[in-house]
N, C-alpha and C. Protein backbone atom coordinates (compact mmCIF):
# COMPACT_ATOMS: atom_id res chain seq x y z
N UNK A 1 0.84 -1.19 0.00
CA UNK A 1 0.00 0.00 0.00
C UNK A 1 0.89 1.25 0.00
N UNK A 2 0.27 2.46 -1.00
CA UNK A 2 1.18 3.14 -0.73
C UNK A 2 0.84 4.35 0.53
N UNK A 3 1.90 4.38 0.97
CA UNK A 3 2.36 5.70 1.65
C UNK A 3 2.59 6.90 1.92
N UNK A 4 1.61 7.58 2.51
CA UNK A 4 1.60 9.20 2.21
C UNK A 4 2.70 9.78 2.76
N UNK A 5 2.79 9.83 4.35
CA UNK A 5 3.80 10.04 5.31
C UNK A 5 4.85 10.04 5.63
N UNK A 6 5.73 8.82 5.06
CA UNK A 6 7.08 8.71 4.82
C UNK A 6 7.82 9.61 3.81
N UNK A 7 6.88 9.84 2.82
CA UNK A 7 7.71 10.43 1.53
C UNK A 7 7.22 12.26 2.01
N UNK A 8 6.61 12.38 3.18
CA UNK A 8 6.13 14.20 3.27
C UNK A 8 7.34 14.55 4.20
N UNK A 9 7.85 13.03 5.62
CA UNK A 9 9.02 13.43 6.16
C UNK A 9 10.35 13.23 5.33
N UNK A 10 10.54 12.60 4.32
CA UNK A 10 12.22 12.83 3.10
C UNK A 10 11.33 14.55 2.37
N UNK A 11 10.64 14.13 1.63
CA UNK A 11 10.42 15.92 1.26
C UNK A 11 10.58 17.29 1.80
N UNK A 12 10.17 16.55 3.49
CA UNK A 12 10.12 18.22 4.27
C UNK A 12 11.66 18.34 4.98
N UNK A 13 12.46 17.18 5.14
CA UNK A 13 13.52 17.18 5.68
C UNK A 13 14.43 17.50 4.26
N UNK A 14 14.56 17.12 3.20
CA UNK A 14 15.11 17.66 2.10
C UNK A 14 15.25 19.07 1.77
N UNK A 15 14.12 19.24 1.76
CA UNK A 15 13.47 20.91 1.29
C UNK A 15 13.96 21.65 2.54
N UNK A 16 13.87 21.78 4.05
CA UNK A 16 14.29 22.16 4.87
C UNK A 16 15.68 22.63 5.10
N UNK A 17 16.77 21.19 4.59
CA UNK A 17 18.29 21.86 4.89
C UNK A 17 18.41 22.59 3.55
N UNK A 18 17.59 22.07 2.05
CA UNK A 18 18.03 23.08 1.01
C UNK A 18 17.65 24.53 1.16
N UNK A 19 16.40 24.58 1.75
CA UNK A 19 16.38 25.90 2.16
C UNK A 19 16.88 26.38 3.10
N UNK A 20 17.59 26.07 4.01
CA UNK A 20 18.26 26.49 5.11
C UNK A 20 19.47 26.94 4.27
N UNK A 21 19.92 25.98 3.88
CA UNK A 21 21.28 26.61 2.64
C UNK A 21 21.14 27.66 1.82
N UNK A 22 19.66 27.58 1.14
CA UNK A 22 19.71 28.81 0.56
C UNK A 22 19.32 29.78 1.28
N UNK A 23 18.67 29.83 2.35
CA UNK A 23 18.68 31.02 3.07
C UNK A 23 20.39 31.72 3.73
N UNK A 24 20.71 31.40 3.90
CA UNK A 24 22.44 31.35 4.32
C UNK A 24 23.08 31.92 3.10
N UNK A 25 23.15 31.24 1.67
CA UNK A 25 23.66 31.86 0.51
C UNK A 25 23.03 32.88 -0.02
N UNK A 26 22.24 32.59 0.07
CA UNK A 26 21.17 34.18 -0.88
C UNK A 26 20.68 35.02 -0.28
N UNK A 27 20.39 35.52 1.18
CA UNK A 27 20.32 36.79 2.10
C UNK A 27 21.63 37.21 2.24
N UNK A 28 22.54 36.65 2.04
CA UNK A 28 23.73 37.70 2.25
C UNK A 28 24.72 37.78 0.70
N UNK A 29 24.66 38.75 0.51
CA UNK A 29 25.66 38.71 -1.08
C UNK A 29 26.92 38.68 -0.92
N UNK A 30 27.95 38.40 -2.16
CA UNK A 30 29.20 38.68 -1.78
C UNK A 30 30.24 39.89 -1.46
N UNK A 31 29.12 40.85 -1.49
CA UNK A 31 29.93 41.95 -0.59
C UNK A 31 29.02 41.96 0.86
N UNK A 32 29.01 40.96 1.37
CA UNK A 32 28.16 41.25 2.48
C UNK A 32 27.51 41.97 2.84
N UNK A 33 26.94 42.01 1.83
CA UNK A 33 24.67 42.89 2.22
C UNK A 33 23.99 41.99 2.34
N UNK A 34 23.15 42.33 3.67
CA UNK A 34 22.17 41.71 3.54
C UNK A 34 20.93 42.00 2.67
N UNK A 35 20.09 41.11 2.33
CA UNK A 35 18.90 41.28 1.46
C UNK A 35 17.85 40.89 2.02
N UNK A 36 16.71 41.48 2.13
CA UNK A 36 15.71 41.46 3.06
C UNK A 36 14.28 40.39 2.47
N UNK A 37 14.17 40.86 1.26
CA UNK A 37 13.40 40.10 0.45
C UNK A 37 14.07 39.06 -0.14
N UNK A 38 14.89 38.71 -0.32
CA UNK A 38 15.08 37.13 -0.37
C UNK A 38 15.67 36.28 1.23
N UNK A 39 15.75 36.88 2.10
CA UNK A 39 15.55 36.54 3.50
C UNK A 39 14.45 36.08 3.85
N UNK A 40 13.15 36.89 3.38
CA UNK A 40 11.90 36.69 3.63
C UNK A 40 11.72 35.69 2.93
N UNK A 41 12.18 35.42 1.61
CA UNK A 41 11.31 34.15 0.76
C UNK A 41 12.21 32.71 1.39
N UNK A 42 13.29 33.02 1.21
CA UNK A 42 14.23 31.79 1.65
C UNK A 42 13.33 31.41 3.60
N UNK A 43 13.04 32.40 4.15
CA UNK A 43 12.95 32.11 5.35
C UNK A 43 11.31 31.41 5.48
N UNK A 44 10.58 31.76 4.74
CA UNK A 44 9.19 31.15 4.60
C UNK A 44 9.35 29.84 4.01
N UNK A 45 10.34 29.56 3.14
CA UNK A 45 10.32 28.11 2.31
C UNK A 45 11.08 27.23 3.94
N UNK A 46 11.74 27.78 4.45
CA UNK A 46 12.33 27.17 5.35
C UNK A 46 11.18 26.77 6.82
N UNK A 47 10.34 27.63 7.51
CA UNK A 47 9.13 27.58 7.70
C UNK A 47 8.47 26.33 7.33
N UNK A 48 7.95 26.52 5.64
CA UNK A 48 6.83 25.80 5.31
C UNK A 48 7.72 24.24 5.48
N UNK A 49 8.58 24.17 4.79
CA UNK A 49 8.98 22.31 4.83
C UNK A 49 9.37 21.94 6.13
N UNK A 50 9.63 23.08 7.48
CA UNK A 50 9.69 22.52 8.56
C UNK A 50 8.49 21.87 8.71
N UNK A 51 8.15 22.29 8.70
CA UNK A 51 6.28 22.30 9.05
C UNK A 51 6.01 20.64 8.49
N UNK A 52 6.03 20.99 7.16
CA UNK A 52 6.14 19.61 6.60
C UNK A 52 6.39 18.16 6.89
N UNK A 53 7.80 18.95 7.28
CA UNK A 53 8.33 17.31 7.88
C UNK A 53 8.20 16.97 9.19
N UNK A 54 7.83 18.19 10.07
CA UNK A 54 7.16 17.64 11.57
C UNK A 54 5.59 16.91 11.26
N UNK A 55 5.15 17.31 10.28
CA UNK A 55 3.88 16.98 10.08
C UNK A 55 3.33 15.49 9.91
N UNK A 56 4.90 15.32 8.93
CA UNK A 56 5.00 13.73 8.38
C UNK A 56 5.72 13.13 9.29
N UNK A 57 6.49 13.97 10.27
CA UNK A 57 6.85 12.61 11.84
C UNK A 57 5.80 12.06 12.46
N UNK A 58 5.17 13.46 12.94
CA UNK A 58 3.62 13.18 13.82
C UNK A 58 2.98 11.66 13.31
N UNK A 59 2.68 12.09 12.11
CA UNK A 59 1.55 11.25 11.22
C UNK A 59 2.39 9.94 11.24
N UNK A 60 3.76 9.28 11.09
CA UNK A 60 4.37 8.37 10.46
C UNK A 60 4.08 7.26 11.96
């Protein structure tokens, strides 16, 4: 049978450190500015797949 749950905690744990990475690379440029609006987007994607993959522990 297939499985909803297992594959939402690899998705949200995936998506989570990639966005954690890209939040880290892309709010700060290489002259060290910060950037506010891609802080905000990187930091919401980071948010939502937390979310995600606590969602798919709970449930698993």
């Amino acid at each position: 049978m297939f499985k909803l749950w297992p594959i939402m905690v690899e998705v949200g744990f995936v998506g989570w450190v990639a966005a954690t990475l890209g939040l880290i690379f892309r709010a700060f440029g290489k002259d060290n500015k910060f950037y506010a609006k891609r802080a905000l987007f990187w930091g919401c994607l980071v948010a939502a797949f937390y979310v995600i993959w606590t969602i798919g522990l709970i449930k698993t």
